[in-house]
PDB file of N, CA and C in Angstrom:
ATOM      1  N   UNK A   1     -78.416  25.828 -15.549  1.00  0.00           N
ATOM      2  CA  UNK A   1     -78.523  25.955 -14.092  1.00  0.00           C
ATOM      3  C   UNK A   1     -79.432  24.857 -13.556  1.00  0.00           C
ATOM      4  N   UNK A   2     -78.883  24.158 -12.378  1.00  0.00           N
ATOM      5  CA  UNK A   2     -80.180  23.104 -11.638  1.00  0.00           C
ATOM      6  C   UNK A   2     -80.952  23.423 -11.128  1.00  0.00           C
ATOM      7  N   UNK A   3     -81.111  24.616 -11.081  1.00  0.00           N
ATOM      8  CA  UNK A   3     -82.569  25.361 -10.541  1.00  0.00           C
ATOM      9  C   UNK A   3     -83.179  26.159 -11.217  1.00  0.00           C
ATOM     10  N   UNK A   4     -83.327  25.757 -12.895  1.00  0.00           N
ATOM     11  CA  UNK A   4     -83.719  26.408 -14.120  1.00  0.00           C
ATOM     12  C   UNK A   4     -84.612  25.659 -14.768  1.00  0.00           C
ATOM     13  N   UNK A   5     -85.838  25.670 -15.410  1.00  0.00           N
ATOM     14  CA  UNK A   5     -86.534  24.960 -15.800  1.00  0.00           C
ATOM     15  C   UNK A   5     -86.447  25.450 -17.454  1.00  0.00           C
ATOM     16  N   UNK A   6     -85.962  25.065 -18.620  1.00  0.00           N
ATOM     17  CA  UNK A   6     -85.608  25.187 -19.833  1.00  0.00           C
ATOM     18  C   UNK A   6     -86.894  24.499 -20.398  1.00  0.00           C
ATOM     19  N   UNK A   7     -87.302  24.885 -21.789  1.00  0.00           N
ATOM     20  CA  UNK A   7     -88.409  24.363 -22.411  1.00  0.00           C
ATOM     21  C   UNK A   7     -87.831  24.383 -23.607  1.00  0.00           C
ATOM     22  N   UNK A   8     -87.779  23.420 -24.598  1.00  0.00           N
ATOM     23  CA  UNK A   8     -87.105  23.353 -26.287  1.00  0.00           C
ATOM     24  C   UNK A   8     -88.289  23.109 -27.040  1.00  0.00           C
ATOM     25  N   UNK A   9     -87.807  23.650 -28.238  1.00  0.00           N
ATOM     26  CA  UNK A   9     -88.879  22.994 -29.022  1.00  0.00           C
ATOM     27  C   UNK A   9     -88.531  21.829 -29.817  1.00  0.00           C
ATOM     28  N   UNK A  10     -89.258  21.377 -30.285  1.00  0.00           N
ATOM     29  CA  UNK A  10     -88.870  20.164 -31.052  1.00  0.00           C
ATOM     30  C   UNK A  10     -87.563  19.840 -31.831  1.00  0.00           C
ATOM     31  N   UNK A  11     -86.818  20.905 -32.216  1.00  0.00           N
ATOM     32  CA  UNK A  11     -85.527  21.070 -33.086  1.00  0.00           C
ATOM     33  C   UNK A  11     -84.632  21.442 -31.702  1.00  0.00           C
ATOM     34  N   UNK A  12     -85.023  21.218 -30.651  1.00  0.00           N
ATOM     35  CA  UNK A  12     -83.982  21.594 -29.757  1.00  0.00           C
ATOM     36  C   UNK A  12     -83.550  23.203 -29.930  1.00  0.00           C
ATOM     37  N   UNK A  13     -84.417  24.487 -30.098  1.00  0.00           N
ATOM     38  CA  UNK A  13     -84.522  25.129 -29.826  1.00  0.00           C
ATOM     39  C   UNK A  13     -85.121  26.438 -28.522  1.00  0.00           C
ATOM     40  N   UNK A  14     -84.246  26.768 -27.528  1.00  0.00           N
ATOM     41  CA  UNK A  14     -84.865  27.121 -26.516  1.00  0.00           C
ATOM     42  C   UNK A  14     -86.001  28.238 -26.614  1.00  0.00           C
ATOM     43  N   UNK A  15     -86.951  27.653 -25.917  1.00  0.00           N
ATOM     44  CA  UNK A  15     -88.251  28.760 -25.866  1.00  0.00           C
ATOM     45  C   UNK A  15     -88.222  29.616 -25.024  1.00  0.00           C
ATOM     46  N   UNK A  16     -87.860  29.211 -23.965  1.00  0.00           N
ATOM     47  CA  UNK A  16     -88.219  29.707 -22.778  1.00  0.00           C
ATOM     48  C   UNK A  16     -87.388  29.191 -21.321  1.00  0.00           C
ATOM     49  N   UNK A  17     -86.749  30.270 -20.513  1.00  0.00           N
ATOM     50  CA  UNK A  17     -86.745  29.490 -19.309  1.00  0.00           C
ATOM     51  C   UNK A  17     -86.852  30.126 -18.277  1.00  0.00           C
ATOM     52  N   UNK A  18     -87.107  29.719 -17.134  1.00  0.00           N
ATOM     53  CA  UNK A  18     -87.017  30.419 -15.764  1.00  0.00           C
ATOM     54  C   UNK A  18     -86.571  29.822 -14.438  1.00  0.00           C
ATOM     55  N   UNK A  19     -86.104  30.375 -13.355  1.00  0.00           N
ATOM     56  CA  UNK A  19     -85.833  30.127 -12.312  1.00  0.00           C
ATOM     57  C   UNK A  19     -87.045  29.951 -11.401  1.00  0.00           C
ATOM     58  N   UNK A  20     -86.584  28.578 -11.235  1.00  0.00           N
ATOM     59  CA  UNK A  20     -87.812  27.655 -10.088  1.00  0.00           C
ATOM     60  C   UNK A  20     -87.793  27.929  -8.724  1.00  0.00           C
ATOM     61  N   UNK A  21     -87.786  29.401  -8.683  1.00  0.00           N
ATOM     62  CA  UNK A  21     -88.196  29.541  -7.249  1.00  0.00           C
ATOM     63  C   UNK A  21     -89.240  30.303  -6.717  1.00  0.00           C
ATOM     64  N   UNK A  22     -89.791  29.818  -5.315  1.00  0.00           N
ATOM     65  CA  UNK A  22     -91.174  30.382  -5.377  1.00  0.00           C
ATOM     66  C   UNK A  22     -91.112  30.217  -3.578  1.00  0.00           C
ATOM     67  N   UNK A  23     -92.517  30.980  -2.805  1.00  0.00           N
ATOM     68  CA  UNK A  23     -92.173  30.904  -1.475  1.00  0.00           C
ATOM     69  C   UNK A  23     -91.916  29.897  -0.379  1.00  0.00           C
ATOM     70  N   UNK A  24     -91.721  28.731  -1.424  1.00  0.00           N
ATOM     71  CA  UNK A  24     -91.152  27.614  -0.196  1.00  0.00           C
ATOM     72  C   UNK A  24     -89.750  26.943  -0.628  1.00  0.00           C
ATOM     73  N   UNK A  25     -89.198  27.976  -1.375  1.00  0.00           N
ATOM     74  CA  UNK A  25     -87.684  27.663  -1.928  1.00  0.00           C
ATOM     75  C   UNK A  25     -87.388  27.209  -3.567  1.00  0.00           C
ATOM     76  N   UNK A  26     -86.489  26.679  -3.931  1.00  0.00           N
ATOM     77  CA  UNK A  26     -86.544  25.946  -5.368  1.00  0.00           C
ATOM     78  C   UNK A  26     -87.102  24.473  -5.212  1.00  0.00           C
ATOM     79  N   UNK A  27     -86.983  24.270  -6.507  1.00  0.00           N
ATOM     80  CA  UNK A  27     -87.846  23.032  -7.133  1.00  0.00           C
ATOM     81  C   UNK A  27     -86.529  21.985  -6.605  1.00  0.00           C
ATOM     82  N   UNK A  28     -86.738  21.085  -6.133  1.00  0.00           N
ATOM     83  CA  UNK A  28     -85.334  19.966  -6.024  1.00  0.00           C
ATOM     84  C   UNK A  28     -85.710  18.757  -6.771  1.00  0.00           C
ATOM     85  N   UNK A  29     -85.093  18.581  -7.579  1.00  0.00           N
ATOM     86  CA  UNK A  29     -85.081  17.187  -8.680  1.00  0.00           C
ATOM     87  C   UNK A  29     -86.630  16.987  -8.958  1.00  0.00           C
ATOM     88  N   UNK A  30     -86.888  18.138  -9.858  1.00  0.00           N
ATOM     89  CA  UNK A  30     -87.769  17.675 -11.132  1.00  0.00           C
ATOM     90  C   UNK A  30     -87.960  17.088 -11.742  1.00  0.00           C
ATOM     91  N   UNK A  31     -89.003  15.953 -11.650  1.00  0.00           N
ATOM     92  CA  UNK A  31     -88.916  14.932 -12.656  1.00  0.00           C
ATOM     93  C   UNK A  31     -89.306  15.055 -14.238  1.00  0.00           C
ATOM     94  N   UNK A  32     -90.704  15.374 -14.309  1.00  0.00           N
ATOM     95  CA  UNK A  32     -91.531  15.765 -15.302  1.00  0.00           C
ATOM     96  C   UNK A  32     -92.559  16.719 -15.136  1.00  0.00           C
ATOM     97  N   UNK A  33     -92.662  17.346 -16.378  1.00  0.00           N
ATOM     98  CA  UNK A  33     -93.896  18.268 -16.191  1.00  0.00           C
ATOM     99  C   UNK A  33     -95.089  18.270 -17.048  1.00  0.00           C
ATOM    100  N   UNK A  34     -96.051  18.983 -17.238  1.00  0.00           N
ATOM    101  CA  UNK A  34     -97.265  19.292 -18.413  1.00  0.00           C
ATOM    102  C   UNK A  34     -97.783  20.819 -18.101  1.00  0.00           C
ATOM    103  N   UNK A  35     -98.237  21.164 -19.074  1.00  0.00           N
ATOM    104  CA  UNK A  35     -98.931  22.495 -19.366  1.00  0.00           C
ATOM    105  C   UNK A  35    -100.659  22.265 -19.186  1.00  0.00           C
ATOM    106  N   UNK A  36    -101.136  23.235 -18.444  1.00  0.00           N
ATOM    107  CA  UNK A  36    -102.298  23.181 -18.695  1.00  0.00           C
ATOM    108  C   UNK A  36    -103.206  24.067 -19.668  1.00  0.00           C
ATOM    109  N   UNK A  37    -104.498  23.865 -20.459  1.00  0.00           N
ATOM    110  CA  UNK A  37    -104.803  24.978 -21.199  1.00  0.00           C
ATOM    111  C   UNK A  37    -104.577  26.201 -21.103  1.00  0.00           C
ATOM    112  N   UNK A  38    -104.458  26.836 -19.967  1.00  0.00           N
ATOM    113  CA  UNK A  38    -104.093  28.655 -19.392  1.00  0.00           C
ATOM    114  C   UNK A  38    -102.249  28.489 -19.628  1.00  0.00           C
ATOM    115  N   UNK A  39    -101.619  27.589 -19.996  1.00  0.00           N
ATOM    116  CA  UNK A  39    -100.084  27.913 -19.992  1.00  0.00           C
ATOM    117  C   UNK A  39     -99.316  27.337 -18.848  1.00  0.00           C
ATOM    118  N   UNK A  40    -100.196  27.407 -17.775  1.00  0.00           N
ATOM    119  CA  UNK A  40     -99.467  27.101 -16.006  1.00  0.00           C
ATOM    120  C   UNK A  40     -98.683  25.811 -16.586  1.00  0.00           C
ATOM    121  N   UNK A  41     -97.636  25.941 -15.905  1.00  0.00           N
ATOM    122  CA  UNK A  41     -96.618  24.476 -15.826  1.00  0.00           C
ATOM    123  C   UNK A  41     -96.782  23.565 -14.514  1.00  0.00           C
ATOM    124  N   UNK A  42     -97.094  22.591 -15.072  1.00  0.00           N
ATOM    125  CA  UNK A  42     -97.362  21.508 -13.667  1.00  0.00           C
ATOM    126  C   UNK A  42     -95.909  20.576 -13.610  1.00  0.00           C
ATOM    127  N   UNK A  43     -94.972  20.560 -12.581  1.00  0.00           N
ATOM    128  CA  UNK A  43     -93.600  20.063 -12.584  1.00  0.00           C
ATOM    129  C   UNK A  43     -93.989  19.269 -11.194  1.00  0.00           C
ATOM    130  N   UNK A  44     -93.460  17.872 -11.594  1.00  0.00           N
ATOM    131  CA  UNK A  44     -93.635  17.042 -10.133  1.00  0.00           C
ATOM    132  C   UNK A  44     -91.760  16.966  -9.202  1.00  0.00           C
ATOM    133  N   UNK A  45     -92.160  17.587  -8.347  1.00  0.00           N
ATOM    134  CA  UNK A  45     -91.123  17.443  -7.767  1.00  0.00           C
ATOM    135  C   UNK A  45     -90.628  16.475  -6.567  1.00  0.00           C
ATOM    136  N   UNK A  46     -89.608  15.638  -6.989  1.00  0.00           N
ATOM    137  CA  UNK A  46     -89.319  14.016  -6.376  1.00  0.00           C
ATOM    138  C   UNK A  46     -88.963  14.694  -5.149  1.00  0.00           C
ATOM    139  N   UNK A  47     -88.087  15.146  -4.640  1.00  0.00           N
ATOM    140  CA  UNK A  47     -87.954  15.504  -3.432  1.00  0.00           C
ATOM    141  C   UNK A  47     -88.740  15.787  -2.238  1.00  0.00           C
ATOM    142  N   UNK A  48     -89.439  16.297  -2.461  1.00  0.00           N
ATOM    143  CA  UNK A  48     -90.552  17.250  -1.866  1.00  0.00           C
ATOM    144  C   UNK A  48     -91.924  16.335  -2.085  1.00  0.00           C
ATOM    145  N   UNK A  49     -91.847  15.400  -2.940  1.00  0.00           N
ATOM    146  CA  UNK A  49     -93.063  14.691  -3.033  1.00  0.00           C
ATOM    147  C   UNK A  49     -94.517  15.051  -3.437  1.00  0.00           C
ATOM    148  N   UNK A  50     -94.304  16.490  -4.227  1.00  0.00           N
ATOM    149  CA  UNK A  50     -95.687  17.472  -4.373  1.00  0.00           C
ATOM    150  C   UNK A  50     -95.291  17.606  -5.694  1.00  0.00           C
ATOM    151  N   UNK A  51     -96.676  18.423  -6.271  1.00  0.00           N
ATOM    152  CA  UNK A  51     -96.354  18.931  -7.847  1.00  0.00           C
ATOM    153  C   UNK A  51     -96.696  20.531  -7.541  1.00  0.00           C
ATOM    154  N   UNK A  52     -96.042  20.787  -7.917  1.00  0.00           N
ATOM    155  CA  UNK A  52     -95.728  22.476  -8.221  1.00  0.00           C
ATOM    156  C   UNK A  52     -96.231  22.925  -9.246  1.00  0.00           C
ATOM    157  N   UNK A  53     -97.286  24.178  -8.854  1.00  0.00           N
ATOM    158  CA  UNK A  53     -97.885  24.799 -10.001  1.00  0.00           C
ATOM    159  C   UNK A  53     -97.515  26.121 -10.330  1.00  0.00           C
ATOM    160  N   UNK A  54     -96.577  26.298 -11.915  1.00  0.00           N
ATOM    161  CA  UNK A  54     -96.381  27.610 -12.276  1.00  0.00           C
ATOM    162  C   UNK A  54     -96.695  28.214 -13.075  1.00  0.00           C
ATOM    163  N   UNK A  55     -96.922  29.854 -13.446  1.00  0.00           N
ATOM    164  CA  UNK A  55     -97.508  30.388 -14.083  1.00  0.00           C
ATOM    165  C   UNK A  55     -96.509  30.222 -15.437  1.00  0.00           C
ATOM    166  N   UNK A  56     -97.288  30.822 -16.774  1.00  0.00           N
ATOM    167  CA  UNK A  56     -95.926  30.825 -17.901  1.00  0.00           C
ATOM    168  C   UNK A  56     -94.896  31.279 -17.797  1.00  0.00           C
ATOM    169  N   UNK A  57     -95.140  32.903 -16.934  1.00  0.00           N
ATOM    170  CA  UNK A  57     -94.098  33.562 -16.843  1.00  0.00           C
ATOM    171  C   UNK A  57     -92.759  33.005 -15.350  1.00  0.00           C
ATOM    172  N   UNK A  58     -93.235  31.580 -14.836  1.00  0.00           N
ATOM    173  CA  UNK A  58     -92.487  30.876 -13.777  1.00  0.00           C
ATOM    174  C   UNK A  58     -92.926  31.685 -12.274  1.00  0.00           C
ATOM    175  N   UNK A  59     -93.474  32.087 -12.235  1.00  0.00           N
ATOM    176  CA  UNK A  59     -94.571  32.345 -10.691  1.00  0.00           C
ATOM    177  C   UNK A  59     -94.919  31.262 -10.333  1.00  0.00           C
ATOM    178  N   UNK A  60     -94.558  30.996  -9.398  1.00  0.00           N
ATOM    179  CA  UNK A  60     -95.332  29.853  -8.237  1.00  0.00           C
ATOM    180  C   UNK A  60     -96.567  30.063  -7.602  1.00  0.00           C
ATOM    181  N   UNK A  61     -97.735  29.357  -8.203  1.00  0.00           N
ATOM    182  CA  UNK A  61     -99.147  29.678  -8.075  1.00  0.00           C
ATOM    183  C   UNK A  61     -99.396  28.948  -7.022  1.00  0.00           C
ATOM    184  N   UNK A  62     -98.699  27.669  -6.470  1.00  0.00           N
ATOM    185  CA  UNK A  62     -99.595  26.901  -5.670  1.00  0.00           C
ATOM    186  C   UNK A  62     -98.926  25.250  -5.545  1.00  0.00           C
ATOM    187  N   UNK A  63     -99.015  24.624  -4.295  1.00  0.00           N
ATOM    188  CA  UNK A  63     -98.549  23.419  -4.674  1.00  0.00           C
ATOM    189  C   UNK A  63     -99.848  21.899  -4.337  1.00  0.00           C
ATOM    190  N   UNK A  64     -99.162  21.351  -4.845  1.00  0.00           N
ATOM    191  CA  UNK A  64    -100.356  20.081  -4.832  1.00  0.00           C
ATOM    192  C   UNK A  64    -100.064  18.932  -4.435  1.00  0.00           C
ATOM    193  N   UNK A  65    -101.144  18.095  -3.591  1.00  0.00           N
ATOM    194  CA  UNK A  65    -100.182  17.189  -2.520  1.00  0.00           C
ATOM    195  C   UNK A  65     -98.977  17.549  -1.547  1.00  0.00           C
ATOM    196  N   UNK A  66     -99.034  16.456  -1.438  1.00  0.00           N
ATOM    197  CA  UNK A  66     -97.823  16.079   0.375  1.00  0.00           C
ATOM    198  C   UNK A  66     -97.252  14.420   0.886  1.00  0.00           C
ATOM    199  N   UNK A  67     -96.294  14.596   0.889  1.00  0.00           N
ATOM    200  CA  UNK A  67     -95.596  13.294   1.131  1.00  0.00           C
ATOM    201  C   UNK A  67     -96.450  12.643   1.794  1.00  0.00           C
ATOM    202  N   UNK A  68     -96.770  11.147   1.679  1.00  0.00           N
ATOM    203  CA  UNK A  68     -97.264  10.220   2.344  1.00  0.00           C
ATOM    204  C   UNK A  68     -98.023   9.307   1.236  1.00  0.00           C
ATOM    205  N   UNK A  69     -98.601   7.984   1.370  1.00  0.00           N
ATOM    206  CA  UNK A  69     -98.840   6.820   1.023  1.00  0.00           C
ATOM    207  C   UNK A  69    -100.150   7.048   1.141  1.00  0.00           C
ATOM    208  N   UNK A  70    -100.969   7.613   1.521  1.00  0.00           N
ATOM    209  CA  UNK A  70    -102.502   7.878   1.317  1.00  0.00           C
ATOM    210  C   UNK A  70    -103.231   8.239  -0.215  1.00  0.00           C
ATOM    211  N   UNK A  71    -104.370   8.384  -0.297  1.00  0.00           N
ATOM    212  CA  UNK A  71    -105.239   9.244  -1.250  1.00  0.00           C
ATOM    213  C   UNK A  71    -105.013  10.177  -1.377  1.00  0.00           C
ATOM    214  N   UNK A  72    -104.274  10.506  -2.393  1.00  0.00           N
ATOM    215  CA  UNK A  72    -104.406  12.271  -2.251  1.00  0.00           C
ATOM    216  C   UNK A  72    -103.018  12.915  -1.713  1.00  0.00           C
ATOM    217  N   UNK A  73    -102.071  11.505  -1.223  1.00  0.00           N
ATOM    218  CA  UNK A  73    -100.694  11.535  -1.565  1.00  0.00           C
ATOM    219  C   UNK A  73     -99.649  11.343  -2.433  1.00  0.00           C
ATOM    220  N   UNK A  74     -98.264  11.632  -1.625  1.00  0.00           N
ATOM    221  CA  UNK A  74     -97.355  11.293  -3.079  1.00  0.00           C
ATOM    222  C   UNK A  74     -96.419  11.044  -2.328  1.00  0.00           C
ATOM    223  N   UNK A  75     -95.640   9.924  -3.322  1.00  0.00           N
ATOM    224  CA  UNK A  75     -94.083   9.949  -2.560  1.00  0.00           C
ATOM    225  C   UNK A  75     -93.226   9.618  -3.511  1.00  0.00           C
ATOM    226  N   UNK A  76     -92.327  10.224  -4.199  1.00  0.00           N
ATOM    227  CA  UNK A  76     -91.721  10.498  -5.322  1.00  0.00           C
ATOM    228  C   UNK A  76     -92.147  10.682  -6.436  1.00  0.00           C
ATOM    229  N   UNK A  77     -93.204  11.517  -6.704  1.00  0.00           N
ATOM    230  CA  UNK A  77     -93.392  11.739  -7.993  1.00  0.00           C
ATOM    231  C   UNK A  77     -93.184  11.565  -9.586  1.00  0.00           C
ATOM    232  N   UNK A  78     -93.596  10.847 -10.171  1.00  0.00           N
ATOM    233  CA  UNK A  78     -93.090  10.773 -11.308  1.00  0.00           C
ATOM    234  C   UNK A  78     -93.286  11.790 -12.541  1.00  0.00           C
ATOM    235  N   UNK A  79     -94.689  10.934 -13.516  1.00  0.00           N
ATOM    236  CA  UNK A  79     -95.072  10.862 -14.651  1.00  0.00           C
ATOM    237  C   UNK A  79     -96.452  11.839 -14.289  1.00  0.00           C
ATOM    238  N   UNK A  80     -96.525  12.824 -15.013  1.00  0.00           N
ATOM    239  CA  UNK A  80     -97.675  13.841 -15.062  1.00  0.00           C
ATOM    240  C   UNK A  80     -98.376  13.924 -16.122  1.00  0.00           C
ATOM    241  N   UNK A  81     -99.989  14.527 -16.103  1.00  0.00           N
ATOM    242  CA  UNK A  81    -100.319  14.487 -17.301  1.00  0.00           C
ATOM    243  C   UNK A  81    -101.699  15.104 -16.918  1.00  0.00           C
ATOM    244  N   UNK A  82    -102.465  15.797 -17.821  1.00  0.00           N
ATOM    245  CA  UNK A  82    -103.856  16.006 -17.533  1.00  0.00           C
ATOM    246  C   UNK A  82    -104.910  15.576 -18.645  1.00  0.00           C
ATOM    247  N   UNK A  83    -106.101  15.008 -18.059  1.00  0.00           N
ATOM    248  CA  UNK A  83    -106.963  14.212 -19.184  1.00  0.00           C
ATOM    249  C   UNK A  83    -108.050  15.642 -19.939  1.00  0.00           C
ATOM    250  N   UNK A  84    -108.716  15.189 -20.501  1.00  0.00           N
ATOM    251  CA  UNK A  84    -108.999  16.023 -21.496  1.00  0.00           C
ATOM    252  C   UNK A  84    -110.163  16.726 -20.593  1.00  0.00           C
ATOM    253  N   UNK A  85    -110.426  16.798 -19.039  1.00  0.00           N
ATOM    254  CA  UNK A  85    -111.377  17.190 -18.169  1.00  0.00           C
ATOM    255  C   UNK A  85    -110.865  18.367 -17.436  1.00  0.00           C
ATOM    256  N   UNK A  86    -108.752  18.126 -17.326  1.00  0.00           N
ATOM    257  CA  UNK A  86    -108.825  18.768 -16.635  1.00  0.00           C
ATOM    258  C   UNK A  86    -108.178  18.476 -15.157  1.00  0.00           C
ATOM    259  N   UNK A  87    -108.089  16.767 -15.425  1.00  0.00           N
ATOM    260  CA  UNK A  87    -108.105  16.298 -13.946  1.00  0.00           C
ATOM    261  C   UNK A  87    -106.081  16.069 -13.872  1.00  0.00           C
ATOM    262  N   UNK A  88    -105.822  16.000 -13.071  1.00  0.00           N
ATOM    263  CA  UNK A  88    -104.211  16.682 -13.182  1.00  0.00           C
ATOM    264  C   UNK A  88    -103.937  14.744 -12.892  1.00  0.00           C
ATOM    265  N   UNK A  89    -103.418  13.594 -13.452  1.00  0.00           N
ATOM    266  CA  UNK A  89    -103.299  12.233 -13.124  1.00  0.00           C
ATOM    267  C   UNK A  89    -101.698  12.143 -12.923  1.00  0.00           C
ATOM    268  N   UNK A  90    -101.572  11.644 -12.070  1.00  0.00           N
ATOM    269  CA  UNK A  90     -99.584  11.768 -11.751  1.00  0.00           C
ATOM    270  C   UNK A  90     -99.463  10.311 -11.028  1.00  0.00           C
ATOM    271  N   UNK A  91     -97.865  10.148 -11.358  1.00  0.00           N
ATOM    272  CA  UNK A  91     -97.526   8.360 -10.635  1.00  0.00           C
ATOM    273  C   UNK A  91     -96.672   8.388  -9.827  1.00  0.00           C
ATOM    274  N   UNK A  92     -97.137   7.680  -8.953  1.00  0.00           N
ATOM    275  CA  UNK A  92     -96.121   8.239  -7.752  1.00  0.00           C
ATOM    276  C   UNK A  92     -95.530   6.612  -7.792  1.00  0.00           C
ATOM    277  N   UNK A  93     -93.815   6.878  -6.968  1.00  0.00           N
ATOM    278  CA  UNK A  93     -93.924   5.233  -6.397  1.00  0.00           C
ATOM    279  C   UNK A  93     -93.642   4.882  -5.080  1.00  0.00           C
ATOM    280  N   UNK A  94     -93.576   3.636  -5.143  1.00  0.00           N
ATOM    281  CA  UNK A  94     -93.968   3.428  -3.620  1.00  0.00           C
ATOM    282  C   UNK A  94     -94.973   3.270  -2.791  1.00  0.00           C
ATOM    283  N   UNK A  95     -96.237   3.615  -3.647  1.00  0.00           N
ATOM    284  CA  UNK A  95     -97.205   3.965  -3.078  1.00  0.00           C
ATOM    285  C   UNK A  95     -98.271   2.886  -3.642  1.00  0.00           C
ATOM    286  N   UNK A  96     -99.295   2.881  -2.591  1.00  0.00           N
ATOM    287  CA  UNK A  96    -100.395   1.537  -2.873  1.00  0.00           C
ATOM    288  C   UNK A  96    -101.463   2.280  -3.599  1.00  0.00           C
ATOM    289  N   UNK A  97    -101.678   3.377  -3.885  1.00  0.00           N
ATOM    290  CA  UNK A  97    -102.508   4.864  -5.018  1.00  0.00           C
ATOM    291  C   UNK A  97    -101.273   4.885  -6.094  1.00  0.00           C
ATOM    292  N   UNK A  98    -100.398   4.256  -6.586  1.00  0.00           N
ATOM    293  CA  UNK A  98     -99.842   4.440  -7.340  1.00  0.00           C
ATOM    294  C   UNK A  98    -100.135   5.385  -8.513  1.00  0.00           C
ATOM    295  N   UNK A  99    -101.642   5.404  -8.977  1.00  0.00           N
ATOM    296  CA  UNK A  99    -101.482   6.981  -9.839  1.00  0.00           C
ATOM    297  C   UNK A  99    -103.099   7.361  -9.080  1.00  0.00           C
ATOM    298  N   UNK A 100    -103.075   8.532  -8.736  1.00  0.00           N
ATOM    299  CA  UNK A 100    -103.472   9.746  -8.085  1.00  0.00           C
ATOM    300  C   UNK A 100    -103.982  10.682  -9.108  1.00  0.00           C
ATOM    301  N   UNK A 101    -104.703  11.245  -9.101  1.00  0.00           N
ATOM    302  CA  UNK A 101    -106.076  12.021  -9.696  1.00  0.00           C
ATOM    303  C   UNK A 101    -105.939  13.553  -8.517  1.00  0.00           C
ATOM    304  N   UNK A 102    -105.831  14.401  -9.061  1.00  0.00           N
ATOM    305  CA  UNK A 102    -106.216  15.286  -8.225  1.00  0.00           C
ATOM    306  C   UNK A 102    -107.274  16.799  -9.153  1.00  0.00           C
TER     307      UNK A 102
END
């Protein structure tokens, strides 16, 4: 489903999946995601220009950023990742903040 977020494991075995929807609709063209230590799934979503934060069980906890070319913006989302602090680092393009710290 395109509004299913699937997780494999390394042998291409499915772990887990759920439906990406939460109170501001589904996820539209997901690029990439990461896990944080508690499990939450961090998925950057190109459309929408934000990263979406979900619980393991796929609850929508919260979203992060907002379209635009500023600090602390995004505008197509890419490549996600969190450093060993904690700090959520994502690449947006288009943008003169090309990777963003939040």
């Amino acid at each position: 489903s395109p509004n299913c977020l699937h997780f494999f494991s390394r042998r291409g075995e499915l772990l887990r999946s759920f439906l990406t929807q939460g109170e501001d609709g589904l996820v539209y063209n997901p690029r990439f995601f990461c896990l944080d230590i508690t499990g939450n799934i961090l998925v950057t979503e190109y459309n929408r220009h934000c990263i979406k934060v979900f619980s393991p069980s796929g609850q929508l906890i919260h979203t992060i950023g907002k379209r635009g070319h500023g600090r602390g913006e995004l505008y197509c989302p890419h490549g996600i990742c969190l450093s060993q602090t904690g700090t959520i680092l994502v690449v947006s393009n288009n943008n003169a903040f090309g990777l963003q710290s939040f």
